[in-house]
Protein backbone atom coordinates (compact mmCIF):
# COMPACT_ATOMS: atom_id res chain seq x y z
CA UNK A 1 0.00 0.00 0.00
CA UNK A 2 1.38 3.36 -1.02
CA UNK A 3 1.93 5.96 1.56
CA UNK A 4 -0.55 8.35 -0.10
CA UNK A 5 -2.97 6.44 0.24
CA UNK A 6 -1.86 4.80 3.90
CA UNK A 7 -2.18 8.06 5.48
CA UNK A 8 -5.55 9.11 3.18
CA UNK A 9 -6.89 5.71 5.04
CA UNK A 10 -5.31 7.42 8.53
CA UNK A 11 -7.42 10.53 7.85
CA UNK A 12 -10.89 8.74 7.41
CA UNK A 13 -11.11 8.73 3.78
CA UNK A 14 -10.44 13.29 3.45
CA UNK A 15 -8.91 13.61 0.06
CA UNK A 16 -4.91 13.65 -0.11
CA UNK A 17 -3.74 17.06 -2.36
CA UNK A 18 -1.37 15.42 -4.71
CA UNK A 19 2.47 16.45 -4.28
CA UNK A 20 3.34 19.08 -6.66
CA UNK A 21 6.13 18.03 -9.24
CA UNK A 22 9.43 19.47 -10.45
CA UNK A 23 7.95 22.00 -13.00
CA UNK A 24 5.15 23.05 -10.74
CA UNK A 25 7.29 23.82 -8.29
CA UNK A 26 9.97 26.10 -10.20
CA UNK A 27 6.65 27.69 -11.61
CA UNK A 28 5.15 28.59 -8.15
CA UNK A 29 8.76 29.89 -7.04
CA UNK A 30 8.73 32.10 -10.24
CA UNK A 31 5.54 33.56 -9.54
CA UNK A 32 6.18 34.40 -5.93
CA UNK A 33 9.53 35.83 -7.28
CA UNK A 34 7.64 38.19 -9.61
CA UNK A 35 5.13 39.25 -7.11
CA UNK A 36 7.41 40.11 -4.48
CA UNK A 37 9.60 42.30 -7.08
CA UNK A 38 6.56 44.20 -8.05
CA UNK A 39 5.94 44.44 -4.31
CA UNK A 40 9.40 45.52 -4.19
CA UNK A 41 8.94 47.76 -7.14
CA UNK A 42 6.32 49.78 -5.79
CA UNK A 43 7.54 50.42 -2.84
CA UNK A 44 10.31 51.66 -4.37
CA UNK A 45 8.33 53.75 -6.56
CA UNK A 46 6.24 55.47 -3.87
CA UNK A 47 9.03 56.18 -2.48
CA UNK A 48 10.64 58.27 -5.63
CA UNK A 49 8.36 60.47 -5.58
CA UNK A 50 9.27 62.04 -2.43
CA UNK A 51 12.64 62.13 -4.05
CA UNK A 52 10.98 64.10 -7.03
CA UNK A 53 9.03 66.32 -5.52
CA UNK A 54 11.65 66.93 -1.83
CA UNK A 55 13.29 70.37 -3.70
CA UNK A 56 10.45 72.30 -4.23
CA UNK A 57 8.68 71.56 -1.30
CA UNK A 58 11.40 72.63 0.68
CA UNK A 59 12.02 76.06 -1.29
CA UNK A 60 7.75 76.66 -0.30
CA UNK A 61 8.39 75.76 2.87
CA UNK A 62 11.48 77.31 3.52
CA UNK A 63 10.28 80.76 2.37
CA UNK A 64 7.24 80.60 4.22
CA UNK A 65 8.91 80.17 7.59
CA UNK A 66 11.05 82.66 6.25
CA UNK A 67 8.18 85.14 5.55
CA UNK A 68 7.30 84.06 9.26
CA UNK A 69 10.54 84.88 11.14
CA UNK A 70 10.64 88.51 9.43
CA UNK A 71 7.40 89.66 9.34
CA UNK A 72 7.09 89.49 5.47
CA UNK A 73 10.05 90.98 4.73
CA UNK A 74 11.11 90.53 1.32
CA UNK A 75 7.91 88.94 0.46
CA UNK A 76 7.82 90.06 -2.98
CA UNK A 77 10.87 87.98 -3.46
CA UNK A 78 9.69 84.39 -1.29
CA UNK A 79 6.36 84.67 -3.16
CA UNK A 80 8.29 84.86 -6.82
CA UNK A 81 10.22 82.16 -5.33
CA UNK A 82 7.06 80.40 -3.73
CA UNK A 83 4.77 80.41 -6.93
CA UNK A 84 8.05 78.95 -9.05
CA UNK A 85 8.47 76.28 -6.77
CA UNK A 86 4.96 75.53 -6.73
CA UNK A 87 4.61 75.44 -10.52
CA UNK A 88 7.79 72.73 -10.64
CA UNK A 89 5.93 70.80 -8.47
CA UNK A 90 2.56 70.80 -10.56
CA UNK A 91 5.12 69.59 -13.36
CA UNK A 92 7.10 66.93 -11.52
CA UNK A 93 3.30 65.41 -10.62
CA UNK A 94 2.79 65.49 -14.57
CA UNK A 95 5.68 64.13 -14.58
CA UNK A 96 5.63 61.19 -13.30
CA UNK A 97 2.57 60.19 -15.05
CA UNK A 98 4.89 60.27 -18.40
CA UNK A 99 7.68 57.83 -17.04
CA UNK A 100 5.62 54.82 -18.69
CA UNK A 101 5.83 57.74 -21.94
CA UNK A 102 9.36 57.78 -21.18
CA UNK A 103 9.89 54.20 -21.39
CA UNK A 104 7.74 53.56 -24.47
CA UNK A 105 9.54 55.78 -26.22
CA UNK A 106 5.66 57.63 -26.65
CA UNK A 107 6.87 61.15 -24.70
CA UNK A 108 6.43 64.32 -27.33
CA UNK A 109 8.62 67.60 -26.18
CA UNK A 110 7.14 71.06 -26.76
CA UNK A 111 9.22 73.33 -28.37
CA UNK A 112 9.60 77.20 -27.06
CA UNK A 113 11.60 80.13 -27.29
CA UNK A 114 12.69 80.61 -23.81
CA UNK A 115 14.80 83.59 -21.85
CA UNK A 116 18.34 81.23 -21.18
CA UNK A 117 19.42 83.72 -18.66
CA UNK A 118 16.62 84.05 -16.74
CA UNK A 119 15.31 80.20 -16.57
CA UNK A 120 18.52 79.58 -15.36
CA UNK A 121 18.84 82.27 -12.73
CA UNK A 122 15.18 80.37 -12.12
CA UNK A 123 15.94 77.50 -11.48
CA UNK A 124 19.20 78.73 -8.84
CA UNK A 125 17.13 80.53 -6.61
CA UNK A 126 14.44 77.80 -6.58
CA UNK A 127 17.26 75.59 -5.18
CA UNK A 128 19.28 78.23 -3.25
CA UNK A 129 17.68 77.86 -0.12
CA UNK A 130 18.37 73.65 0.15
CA UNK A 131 22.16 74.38 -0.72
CA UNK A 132 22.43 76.97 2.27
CA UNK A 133 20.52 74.57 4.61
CA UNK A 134 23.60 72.43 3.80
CA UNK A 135 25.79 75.53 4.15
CA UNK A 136 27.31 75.18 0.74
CA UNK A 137 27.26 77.38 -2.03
CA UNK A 138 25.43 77.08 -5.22
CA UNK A 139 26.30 79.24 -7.95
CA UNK A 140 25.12 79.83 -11.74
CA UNK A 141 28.81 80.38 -14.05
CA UNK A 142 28.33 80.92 -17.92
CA UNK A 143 30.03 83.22 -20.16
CA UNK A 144 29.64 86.06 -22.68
CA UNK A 145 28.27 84.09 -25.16
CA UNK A 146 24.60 82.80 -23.57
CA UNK A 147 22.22 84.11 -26.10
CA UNK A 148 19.06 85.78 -24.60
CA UNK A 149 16.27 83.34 -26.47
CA UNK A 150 17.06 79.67 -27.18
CA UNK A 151 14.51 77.07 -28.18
CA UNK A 152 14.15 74.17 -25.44
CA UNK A 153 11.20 72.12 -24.05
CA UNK A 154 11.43 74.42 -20.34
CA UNK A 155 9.49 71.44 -18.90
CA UNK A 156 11.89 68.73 -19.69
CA UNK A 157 15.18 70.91 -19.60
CA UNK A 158 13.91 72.06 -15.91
CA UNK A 159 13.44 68.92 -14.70
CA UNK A 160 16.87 67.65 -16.01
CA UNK A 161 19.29 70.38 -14.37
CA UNK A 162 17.21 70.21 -10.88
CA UNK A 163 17.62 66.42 -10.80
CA UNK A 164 21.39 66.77 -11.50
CA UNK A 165 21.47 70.12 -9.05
CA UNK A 166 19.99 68.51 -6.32
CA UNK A 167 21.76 65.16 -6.47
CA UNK A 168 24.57 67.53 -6.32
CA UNK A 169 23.89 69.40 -3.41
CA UNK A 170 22.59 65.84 -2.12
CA UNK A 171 25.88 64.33 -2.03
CA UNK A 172 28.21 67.61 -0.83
CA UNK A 173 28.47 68.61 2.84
CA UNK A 174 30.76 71.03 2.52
CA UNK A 175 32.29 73.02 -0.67
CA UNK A 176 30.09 74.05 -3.27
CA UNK A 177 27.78 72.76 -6.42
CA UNK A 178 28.25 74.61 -9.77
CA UNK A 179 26.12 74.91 -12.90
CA UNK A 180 28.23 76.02 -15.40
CA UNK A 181 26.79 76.51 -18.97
CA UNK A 182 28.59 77.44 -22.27
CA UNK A 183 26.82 77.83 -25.53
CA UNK A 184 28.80 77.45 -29.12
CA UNK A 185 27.31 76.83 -32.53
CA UNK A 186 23.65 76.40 -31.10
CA UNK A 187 25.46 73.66 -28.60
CA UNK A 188 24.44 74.13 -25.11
CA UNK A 189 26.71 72.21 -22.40
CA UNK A 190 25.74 72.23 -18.96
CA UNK A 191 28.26 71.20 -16.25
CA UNK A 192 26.93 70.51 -12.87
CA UNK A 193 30.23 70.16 -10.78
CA UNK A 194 30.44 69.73 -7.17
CA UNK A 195 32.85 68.94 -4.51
CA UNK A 196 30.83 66.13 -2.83
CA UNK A 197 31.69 61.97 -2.37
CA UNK A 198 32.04 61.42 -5.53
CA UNK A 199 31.27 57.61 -7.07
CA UNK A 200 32.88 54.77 -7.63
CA UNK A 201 34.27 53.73 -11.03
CA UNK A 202 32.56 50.31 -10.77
CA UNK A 203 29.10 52.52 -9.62
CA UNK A 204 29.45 55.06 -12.72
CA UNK A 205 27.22 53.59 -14.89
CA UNK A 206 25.07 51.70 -12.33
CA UNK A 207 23.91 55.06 -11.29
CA UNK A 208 21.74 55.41 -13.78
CA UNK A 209 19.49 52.50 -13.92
CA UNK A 210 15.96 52.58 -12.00
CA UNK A 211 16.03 52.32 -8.34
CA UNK A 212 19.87 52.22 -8.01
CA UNK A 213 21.51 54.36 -5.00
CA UNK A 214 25.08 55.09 -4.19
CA UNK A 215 27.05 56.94 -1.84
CA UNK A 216 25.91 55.01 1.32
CA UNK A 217 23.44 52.89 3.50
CA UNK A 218 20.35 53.40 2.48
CA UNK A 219 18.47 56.12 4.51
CA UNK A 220 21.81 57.58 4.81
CA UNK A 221 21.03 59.99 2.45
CA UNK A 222 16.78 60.86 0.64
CA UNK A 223 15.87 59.01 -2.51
CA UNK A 224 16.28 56.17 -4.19
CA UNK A 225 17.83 56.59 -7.57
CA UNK A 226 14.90 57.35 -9.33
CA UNK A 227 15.95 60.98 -10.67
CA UNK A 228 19.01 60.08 -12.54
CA UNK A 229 17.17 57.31 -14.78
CA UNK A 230 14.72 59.83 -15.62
CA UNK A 231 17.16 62.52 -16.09
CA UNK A 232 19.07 59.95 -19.13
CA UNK A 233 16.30 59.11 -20.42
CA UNK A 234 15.16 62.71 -21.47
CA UNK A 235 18.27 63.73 -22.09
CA UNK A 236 18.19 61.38 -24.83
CA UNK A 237 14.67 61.89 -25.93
CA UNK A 238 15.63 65.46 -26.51
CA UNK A 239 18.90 64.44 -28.83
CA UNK A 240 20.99 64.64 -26.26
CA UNK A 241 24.31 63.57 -24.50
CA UNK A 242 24.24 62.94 -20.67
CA UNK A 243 28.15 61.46 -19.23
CA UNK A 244 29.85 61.39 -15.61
CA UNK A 245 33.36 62.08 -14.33
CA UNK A 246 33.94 61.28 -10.57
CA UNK A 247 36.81 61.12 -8.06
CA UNK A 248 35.98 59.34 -4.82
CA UNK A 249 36.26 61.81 -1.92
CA UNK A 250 36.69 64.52 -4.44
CA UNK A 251 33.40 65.42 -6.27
CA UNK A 252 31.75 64.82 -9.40
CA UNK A 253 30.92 66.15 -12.79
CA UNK A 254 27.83 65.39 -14.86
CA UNK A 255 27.94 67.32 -18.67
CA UNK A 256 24.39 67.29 -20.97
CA UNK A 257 25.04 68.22 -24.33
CA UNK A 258 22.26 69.37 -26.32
CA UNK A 259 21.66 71.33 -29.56
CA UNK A 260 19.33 74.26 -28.49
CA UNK A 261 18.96 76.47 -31.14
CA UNK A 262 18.18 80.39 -31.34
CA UNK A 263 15.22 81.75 -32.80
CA UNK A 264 15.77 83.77 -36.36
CA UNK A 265 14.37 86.76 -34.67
CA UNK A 266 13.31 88.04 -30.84
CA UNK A 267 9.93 86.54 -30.18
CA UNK A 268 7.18 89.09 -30.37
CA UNK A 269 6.73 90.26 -27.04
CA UNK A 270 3.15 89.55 -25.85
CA UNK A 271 0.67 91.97 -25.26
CA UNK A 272 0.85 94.32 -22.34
CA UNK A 273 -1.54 92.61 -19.48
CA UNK A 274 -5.04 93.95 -18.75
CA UNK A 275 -4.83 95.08 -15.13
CA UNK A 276 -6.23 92.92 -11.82
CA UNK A 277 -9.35 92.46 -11.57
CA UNK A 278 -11.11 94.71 -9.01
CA UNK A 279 -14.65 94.18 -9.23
CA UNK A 280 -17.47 93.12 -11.88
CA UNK A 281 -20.24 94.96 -13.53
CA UNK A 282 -24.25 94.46 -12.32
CA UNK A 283 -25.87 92.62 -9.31
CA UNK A 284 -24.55 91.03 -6.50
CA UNK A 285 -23.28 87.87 -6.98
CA UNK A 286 -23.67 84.71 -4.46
CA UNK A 287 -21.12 81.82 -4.43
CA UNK A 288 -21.37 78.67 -2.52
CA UNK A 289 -18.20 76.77 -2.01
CA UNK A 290 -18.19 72.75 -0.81
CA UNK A 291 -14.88 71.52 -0.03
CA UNK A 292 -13.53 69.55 3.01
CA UNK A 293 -10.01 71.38 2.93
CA UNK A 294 -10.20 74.22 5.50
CA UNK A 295 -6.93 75.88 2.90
CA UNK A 296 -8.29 75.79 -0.07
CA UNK A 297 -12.09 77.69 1.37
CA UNK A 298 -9.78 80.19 2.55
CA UNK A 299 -8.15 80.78 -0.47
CA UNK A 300 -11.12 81.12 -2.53
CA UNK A 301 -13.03 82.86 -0.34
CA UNK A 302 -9.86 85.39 -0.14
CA UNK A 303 -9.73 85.16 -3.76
CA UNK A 304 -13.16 86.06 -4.40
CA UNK A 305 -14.78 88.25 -1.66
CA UNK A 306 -12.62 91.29 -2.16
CA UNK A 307 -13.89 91.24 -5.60
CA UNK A 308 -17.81 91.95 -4.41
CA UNK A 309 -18.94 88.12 -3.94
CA UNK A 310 -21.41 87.40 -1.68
CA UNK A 311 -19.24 84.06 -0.57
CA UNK A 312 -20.55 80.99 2.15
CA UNK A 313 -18.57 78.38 2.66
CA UNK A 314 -19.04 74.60 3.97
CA UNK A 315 -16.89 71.62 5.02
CA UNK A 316 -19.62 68.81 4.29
CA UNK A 317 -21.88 67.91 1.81
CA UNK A 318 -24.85 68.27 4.13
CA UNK A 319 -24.11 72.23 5.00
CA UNK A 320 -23.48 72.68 1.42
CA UNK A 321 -26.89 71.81 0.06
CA UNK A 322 -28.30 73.80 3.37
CA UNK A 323 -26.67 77.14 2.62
CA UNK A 324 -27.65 76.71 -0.86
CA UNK A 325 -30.91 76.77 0.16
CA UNK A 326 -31.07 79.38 2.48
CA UNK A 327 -28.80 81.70 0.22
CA UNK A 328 -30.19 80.82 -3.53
CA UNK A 329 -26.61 80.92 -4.95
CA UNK A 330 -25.78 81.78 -8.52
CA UNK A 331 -22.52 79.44 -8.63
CA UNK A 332 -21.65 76.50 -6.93
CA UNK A 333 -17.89 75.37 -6.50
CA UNK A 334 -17.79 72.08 -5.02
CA UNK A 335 -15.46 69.31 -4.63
CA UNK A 336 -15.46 65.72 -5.99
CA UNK A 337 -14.16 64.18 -3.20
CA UNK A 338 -15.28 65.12 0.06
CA UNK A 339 -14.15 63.16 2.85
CA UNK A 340 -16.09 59.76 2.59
CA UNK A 341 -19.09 61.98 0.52
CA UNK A 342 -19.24 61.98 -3.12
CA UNK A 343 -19.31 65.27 -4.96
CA UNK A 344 -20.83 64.16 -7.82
CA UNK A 345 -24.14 63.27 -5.62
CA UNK A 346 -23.87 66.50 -3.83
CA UNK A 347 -24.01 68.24 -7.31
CA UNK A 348 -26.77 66.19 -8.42
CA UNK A 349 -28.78 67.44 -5.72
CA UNK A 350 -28.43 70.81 -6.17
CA UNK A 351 -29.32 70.80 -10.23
CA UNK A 352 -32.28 68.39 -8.98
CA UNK A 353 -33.35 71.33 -6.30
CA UNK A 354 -32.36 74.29 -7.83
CA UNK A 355 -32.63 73.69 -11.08
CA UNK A 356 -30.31 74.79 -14.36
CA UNK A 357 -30.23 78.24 -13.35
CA UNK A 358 -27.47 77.51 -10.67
CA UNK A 359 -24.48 77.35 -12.44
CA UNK A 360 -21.67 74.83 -10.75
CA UNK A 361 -17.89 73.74 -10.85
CA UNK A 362 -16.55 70.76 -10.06
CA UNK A 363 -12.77 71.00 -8.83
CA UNK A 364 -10.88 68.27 -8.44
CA UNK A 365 -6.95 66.98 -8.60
CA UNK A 366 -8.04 63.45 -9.60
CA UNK A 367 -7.49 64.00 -13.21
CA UNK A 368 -9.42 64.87 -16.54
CA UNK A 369 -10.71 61.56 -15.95
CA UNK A 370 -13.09 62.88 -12.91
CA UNK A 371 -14.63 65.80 -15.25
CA UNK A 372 -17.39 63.87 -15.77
CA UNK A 373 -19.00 61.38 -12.88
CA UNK A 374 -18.60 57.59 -13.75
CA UNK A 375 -22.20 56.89 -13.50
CA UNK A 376 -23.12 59.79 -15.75
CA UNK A 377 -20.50 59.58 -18.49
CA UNK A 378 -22.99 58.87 -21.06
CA UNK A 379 -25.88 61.12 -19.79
CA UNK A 380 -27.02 64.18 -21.89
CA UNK A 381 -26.98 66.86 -19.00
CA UNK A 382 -24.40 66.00 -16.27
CA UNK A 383 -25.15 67.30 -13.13
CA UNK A 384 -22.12 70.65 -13.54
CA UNK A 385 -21.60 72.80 -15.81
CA UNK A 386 -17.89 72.59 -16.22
CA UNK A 387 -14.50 71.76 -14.36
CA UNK A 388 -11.22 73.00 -13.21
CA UNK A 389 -8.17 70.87 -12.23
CA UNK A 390 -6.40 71.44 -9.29
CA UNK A 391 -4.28 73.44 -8.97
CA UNK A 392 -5.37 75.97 -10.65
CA UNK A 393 -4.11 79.49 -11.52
CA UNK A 394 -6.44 82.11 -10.04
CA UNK A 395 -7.42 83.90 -13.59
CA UNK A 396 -8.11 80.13 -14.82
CA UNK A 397 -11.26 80.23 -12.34
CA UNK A 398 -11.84 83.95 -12.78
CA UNK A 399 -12.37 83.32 -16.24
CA UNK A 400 -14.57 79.98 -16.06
CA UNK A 401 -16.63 82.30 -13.34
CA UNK A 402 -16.88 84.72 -16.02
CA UNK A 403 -17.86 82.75 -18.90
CA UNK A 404 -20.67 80.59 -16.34
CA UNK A 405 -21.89 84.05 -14.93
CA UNK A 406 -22.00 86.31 -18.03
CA UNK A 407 -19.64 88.68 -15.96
CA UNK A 408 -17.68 91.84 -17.04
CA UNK A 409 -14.92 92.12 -15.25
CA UNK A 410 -13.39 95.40 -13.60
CA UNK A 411 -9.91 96.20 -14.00
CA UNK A 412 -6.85 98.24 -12.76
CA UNK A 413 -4.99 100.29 -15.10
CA UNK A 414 -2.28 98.02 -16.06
CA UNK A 415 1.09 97.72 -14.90
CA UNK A 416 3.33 101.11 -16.31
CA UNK A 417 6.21 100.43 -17.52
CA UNK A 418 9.88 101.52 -16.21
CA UNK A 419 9.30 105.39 -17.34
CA UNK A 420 11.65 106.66 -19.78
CA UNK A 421 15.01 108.79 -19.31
CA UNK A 422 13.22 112.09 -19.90
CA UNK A 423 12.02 112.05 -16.01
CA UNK A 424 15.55 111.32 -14.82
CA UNK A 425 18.32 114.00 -14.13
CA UNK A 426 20.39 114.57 -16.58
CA UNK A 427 24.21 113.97 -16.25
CA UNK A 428 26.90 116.92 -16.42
CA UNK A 429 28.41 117.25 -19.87
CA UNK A 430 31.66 116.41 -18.68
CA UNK A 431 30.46 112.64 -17.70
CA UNK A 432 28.56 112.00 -20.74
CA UNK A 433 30.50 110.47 -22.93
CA UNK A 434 31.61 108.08 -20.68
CA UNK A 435 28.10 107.19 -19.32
CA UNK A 436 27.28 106.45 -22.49
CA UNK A 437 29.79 104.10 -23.03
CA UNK A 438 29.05 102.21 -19.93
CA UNK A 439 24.90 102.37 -21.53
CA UNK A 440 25.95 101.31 -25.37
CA UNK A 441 27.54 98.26 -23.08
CA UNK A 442 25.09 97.40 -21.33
CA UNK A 443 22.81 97.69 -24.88
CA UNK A 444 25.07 95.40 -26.10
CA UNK A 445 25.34 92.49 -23.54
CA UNK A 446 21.33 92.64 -23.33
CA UNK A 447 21.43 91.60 -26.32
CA UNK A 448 23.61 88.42 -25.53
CA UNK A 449 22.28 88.22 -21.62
CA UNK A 450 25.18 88.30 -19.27
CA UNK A 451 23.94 89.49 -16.41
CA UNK A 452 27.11 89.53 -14.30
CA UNK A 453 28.73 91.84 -16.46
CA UNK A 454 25.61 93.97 -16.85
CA UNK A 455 26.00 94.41 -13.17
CA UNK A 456 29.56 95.37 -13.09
CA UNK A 457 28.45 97.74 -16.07
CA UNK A 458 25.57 99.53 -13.92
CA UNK A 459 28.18 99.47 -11.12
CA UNK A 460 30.44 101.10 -12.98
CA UNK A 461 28.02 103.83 -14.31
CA UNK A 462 26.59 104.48 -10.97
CA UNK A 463 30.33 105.31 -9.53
CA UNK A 464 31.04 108.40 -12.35
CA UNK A 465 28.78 110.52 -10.63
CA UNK A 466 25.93 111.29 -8.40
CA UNK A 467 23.44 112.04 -10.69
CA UNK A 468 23.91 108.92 -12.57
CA UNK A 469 22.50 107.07 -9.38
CA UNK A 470 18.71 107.41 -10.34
CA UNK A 471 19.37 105.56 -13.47
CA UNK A 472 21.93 102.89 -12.14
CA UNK A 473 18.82 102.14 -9.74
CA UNK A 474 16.25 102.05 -12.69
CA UNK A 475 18.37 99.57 -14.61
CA UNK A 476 18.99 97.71 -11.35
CA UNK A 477 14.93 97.11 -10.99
CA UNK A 478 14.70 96.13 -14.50
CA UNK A 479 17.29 93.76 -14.42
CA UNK A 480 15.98 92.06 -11.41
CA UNK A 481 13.12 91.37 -12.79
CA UNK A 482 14.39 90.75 -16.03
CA UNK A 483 12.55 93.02 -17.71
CA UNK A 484 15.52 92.91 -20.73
CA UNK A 485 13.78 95.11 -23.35
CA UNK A 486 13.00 97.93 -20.74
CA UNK A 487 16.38 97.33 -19.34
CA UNK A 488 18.09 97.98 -22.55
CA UNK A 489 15.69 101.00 -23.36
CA UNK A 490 17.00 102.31 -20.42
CA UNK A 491 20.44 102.37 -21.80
CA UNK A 492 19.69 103.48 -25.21
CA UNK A 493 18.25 106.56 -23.54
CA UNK A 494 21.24 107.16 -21.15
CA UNK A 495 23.45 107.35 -24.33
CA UNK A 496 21.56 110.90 -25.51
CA UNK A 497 22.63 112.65 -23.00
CA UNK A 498 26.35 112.36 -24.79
CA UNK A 499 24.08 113.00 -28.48
């Protein structure tokens, strides 16, 4: 008598499962295998995208504690700063919805004339504060040759240099991390050098395969290798060249290499801006808002009562369709998802109540894919009228308010420009000549955007004389905001006093 069927005799007669064989057995290993890599995998993954998204989160924090500790000071400057950082981080969420694009070889790059100078002063003071939180210096080194208007995917080429910048700063405690960037024949190469660890020969090219780290135990140091696979990949998407020098104990050196080319001609400059909005034309206007996010009512309702709305806010579902009741709204802003309620049902129970002369807005950061409710897809008349992503930019919902509500908008004059030389003094005979020497220079390298010997040039100007002060602080304000055409009619004008 077999054993199998000894011990099936032992156990009354239950049935016996039958031994699996050889194959069966290398095929169950092989699956748990797989499924504990794509565990593996996705841990990983979640994990990346606190690498990703670390850098600008720190610059928005960073500056808001700083706007904190000094009473706003300089607030101008953390809120330029602020809104940048905010803006990566809206991209590097987009982004990492096109890695499978990356990897299918299915990702399309825009193409856009760009400032060079100022996206790259950009994208050093997004990252300055995480380098002096290291207390290490980051600095932006190109030369005379950096055109002012180059065409580049800003997206893509953004996300590239901050990866490399802040695996630089990353892996340097002390000394410094340099972006240096020379431009030749339509070539751009970018050098991010810094004086960190350095790598490994033998972990040179390993570095840049998915989910790879160096430089330590893990923990040691945030990430998880993510950012430089990404960073290949669209360097070479774009028709690009990405290599690595390294010296243990020394630092490292990554060069891209890409072909950005310069437009024929200066892009037309866009029209000047209407002003703010102030106000709106007719009636009062009422505006419900349902969202469980105590921040974003605030906003809003900051956003929109100064402007003359009537504005009532609730947390829940429940108060929503109560207030909307008691207050006959005109527009609606609501939520998809709020808390364990369901916008979408909310919604449909105000168009079933109020009927189609409420007008409301969905917002939601789920995706296109939530602009129209799953059970309604299909349906002629959804319950909203429209939808708006989060985040969204405040004249995005100003104008989808406008275009729901039939509204004409108020406005501020619009911003004046830096005035022109006529209401500046003018300088003593003696010294014009030679201010205008220092202002056909400065004409001149606006034209090719070196801004570090534009300030030497205003420096210089400023120390002839007294009176040449007001204008050496007029160019100063124009430069730091890179306002290069009103910068450089600044200095055509300071050459007629010599005329």
């Amino acid at each position: 008598m077999s054993g199998r069927l000894l011990g099936w005799l032992r156990r009354g007669g239950e049935p016996v499962p039958a031994a699996p064989d050889g194959d069966e057995v290398a095929r169950l290993t092989a699956a748990k295998e797989a499924a504990e890599a794509a565990n593996e995998a996705k841990t990983r993954f979640l994990a990346s995208v606190s690498h990703e998204i670390r850098s600008p989160l720190n610059a928005i924090y960073g500056y808001a504690q700083l706007l904190e500790r000094t009473d706003g000071k300089d607030a101008v400057s953390a809120a330029r700063v602020i809104r940048r950082s905010a803006e990566h981080l809206a991209h590097m969420v987009e982004g990492l919805l096109d890695i499978a694009q990356v990897e299918g070889g299915a990702l399309k790059l825009s193409r856009e004339a760009i400032r060079f100078p100022e996206f790259l002063t950009q994208l050093i003071d997004m990252l300055q504060l995480q380098a002096q939180a290291k207390g290490i210096t980051l600095t932006l080194d190109h030369g005379p040759g950096l055109p002012e208007f180059v065409h580049a995917d800003p997206k893509r080429l953004r996300q590239v240099l901050i990866n490399l910048l802040t695996n630089g700063i990353k892996f340097t405690d002390t000394g410094s991390v340099t972006l240096k960037v020379e431009y030749r024949n339509q070539l751009a190469t970018f050098t991010v050098i810094d004086t960190g660890i350095g790598i490994a020969p033998e972990d040179a090219q390993r570095i840049f395969a998915p989910f790879e780290r160096v430089g330590g135990p893990a923990g040691e140091r945030p990430g998880v290798g993510l950012g430089l696979a990404i960073t290949q990949a669209l360097v070479h998407i774009m028709g690009g060249d990405l290599k690595v020098e390294s010296t243990p104990g020394e630092g490292s050196r990554f060069t891209v290499k890409l072909m950005l080319s310069q437009p024929l001609a200066p892009p037309t400059e866009p029209a000047p801006e209407a002003g703010a909005v102030t106000g709106y034309l007719g009636r009062e206007r009422w505006v419900v808002l349902i969202d469980d996010d105590p921040a974003h009512l605030a906003m809003v309702r900051g956003l929109l009562q100064p402007l003359g709305f009537q504005v009532r806010s609730a947390s829940d579902g429940e108060t929503g369709l109560a207030l909307a009741a008691q207050v006959q709204p005109d527009l609606v802003l609501c939520d998809v998802m709020l808390g364990d309620e369901n916008g979408w049902d909310i919604a449909a129970q105000l168009r079933r109540r109020h009927g189609a002369g409420l007008r409301i807005v969905m917002l939601s950061g789920e995706g296109p894919q939530s602009a129209v409710p799953p059970d309604t897809r299909s349906a002629d008349a959804p319950a909203n009228d429209t939808f708006v992503m989060k985040p969204f930019d405040f004249t995005v919902l100003l104008d989808v308010m406008a275009a729901q509500l039939g509204l004409e908008w108020l406005r501020a004059a619009g911003a004046p420009r830096a005035a022109a030389i006529p209401d500046l003094p003018r300088l003593p005979g003696v010294i014009a000549p030679v201010a205008a020497a220092h202002c056909a220079e400065i004409e001149r390298l606006v034209r090719i955007g070196h801004v570090r010997a534009i300030e030497a040039e205003i420096d210089a100007l400023e120390a002839l004389t007294p009176e040449a002060a007001p204008l050496a602080n007029r160019m100063r304000q124009t430069l730091d905001s890179f306002d290069l055409k009103a910068l450089a009619e600044l200095a055509k004008g300071g050459q007629g006093d010599a005329r």
